[in-house]
C-alpha atoms as a PDB file:
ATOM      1  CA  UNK A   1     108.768  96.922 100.702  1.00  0.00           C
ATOM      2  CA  UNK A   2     106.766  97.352  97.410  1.00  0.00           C
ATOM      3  CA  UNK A   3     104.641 100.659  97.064  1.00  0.00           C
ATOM      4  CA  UNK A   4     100.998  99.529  98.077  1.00  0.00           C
ATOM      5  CA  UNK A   5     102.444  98.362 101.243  1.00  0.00           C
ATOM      6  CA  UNK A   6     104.264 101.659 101.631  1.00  0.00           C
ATOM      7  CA  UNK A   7     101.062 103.236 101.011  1.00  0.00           C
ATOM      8  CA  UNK A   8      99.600 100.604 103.831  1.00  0.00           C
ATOM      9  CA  UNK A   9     102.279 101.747 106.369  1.00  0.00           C
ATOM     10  CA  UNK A  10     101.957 105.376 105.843  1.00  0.00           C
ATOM     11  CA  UNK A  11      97.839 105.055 106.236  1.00  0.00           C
ATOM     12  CA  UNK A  12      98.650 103.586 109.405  1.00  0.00           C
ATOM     13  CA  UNK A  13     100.916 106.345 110.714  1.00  0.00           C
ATOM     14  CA  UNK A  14      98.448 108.959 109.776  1.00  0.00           C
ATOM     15  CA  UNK A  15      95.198 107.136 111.379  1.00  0.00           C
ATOM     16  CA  UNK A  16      97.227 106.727 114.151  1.00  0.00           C
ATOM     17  CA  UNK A  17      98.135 110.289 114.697  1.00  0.00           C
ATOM     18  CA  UNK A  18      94.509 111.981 113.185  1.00  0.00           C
ATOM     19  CA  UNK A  19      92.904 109.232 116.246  1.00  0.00           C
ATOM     20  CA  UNK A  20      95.358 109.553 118.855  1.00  0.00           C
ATOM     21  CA  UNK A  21      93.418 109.805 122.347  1.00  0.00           C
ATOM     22  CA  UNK A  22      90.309 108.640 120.916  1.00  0.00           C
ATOM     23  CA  UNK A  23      88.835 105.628 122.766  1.00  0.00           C
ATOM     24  CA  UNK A  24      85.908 103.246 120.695  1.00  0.00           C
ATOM     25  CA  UNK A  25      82.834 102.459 122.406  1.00  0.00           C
ATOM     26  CA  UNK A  26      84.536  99.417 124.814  1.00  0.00           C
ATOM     27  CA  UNK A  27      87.246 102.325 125.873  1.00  0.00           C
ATOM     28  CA  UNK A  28      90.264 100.751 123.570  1.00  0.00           C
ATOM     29  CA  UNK A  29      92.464 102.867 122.328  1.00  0.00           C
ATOM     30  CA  UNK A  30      90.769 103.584 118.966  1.00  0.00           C
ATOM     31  CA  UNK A  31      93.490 102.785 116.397  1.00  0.00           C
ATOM     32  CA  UNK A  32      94.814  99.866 118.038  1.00  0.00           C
ATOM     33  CA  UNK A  33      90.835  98.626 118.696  1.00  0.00           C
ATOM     34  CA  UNK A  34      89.306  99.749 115.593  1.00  0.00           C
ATOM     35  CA  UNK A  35      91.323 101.024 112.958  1.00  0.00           C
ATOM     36  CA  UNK A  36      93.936  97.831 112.755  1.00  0.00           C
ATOM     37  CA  UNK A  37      91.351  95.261 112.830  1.00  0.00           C
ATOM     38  CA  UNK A  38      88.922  96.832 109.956  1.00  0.00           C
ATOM     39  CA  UNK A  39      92.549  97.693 107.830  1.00  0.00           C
ATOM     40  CA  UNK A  40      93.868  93.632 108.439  1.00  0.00           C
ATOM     41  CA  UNK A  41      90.519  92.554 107.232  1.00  0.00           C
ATOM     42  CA  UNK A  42      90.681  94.335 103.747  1.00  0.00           C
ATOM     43  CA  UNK A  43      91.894  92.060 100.985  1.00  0.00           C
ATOM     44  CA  UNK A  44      94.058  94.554  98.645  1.00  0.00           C
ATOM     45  CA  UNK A  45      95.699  97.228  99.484  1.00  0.00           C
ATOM     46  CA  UNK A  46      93.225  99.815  98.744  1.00  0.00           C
ATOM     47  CA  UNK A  47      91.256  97.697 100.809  1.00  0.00           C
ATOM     48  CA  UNK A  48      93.877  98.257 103.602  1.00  0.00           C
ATOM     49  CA  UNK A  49      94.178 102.091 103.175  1.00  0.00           C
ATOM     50  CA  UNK A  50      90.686 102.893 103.569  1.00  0.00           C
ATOM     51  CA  UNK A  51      90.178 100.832 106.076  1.00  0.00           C
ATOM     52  CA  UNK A  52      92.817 103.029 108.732  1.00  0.00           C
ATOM     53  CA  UNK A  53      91.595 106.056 107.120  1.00  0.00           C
ATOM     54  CA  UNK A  54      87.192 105.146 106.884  1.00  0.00           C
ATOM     55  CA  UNK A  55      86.539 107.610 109.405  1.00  0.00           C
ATOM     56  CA  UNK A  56      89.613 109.985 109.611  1.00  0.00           C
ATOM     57  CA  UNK A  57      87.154 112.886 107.667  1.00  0.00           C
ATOM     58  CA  UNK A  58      84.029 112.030 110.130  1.00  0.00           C
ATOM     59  CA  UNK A  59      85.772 111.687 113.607  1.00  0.00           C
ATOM     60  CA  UNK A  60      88.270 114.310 113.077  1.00  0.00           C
ATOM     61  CA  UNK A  61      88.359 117.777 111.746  1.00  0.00           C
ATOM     62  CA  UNK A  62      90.214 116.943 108.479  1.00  0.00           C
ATOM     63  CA  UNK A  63      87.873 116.621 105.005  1.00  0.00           C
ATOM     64  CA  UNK A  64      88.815 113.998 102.638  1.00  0.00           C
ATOM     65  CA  UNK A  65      91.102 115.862 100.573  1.00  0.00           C
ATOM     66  CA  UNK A  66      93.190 116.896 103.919  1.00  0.00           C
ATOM     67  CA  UNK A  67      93.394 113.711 104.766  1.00  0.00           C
ATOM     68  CA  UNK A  68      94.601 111.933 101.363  1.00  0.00           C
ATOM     69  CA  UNK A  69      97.284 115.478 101.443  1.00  0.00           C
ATOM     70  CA  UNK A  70      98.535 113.909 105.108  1.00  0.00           C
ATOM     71  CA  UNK A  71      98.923 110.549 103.546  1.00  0.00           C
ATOM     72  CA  UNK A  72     100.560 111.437 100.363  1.00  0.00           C
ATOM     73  CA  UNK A  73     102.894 113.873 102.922  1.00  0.00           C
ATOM     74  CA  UNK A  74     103.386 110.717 105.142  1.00  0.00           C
ATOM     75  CA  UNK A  75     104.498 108.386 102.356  1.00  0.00           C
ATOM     76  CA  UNK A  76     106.523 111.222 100.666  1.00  0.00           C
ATOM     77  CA  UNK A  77     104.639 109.902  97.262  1.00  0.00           C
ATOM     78  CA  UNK A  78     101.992 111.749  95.022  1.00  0.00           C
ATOM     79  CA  UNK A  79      99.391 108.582  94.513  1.00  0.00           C
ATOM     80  CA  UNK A  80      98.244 107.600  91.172  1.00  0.00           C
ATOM     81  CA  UNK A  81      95.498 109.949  90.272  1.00  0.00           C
ATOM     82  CA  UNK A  82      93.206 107.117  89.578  1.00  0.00           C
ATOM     83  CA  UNK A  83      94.169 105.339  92.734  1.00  0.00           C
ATOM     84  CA  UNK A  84      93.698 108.339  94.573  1.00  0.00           C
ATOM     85  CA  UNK A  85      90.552 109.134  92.749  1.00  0.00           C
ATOM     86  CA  UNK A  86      88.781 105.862  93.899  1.00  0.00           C
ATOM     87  CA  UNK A  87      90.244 106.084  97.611  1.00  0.00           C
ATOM     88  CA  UNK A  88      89.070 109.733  97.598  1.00  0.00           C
ATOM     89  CA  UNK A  89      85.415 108.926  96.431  1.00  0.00           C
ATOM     90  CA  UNK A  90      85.312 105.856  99.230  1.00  0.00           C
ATOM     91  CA  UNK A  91      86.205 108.128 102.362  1.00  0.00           C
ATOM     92  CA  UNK A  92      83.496 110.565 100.910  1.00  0.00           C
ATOM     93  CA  UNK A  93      80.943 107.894 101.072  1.00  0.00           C
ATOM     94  CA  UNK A  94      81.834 106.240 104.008  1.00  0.00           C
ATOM     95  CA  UNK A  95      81.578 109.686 106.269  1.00  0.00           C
ATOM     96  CA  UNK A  96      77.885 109.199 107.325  1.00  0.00           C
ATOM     97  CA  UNK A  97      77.986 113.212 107.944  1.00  0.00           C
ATOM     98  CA  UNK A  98      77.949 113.573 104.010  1.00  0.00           C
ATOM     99  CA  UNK A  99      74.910 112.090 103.299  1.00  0.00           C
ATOM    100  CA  UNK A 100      71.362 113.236 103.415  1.00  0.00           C
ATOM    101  CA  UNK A 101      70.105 110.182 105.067  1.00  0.00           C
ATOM    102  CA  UNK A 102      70.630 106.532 106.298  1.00  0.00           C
ATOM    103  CA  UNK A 103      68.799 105.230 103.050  1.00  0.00           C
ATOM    104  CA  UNK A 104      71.300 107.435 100.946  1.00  0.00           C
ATOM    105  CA  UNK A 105      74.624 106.756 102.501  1.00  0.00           C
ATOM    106  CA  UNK A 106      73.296 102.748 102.766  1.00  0.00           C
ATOM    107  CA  UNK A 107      72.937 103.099  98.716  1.00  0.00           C
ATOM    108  CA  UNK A 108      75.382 104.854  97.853  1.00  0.00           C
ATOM    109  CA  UNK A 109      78.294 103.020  99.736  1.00  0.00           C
ATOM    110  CA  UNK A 110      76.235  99.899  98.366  1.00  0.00           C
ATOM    111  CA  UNK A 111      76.784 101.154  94.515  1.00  0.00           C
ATOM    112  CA  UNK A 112      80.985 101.492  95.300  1.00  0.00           C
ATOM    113  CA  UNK A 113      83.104  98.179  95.528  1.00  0.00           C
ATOM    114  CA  UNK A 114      85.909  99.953  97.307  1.00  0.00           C
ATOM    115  CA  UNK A 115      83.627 101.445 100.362  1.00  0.00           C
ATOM    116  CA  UNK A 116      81.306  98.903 100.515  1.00  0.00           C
ATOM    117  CA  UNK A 117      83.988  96.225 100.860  1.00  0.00           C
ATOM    118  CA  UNK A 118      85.594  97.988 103.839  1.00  0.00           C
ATOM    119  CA  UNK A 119      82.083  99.223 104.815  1.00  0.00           C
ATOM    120  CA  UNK A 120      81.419  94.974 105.082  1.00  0.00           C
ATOM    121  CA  UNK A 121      84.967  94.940 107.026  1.00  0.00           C
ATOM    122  CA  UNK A 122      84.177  97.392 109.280  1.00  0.00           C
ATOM    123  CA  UNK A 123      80.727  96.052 110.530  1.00  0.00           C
ATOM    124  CA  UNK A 124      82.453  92.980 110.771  1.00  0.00           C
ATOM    125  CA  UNK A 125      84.562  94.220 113.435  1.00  0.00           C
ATOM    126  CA  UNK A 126      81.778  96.085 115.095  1.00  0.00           C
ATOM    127  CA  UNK A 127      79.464  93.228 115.436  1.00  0.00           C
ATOM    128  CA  UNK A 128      82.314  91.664 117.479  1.00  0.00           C
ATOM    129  CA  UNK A 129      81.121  91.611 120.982  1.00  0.00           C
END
């Protein structure tokens, strides 16, 4: 297994314990209902990673920075700093708490390629009735 996909796996692991329990809004098991589908739709691995982790800071009581310390823990790796730096600054935009308003968090995750790609991936999924 190379390194992104390590990264992939240990994403996984850690969405799956931060969302244990939690149910989405059809009462599936969150991670399995949710959390797979948005990650299997993102195209690179980055992609992948934010899309278990997209709302690990807003539906649990971990901030971003917890959250990339779990995953860094989980995959017994320190992430590129410019890797982390651009995974970091996605999850911040992507936890609607964060912003002032719907028109800001709409721009802002608009003006990122990384969150607005999962963003895409994970309205995607949600729009699936």
């Amino acid at each position: 297994m190379n390194a992104q996909d390590e990264w992939i796996e240990a994403a996984a692991r850690v969405a799956k314990r931060l969302h244990d329990g939690q149910k989405d809004k059809a009462g599936m098991d969150y991670f399995e209902g949710h959390l797979t589908l948005v990650a299997s739709l993102g195209k690179t691995w980055q992609e992948k990673v934010v899309g278990y982790l997209h709302d690990a800071s807003e539906d649990t009581p971990h901030d971003v920075e917890q959250v990339l310390d779990l995953l860094e823990e989980e995959a017994q790796a320190v992430m590129e700093p410019s890797d982390k730096e651009e995974i970091a600054q996605a999850l911040q935009l992507l936890n609607h708490h964060l912003a002032g308003d719907r028109k800001t968090y709409i721009r802002s995750i608009g003006g990122h390629s990384l969150a607005r790609a999962v963003k895409l991936n994970d309205l995607t999924h949600n729009m699936d009735i």
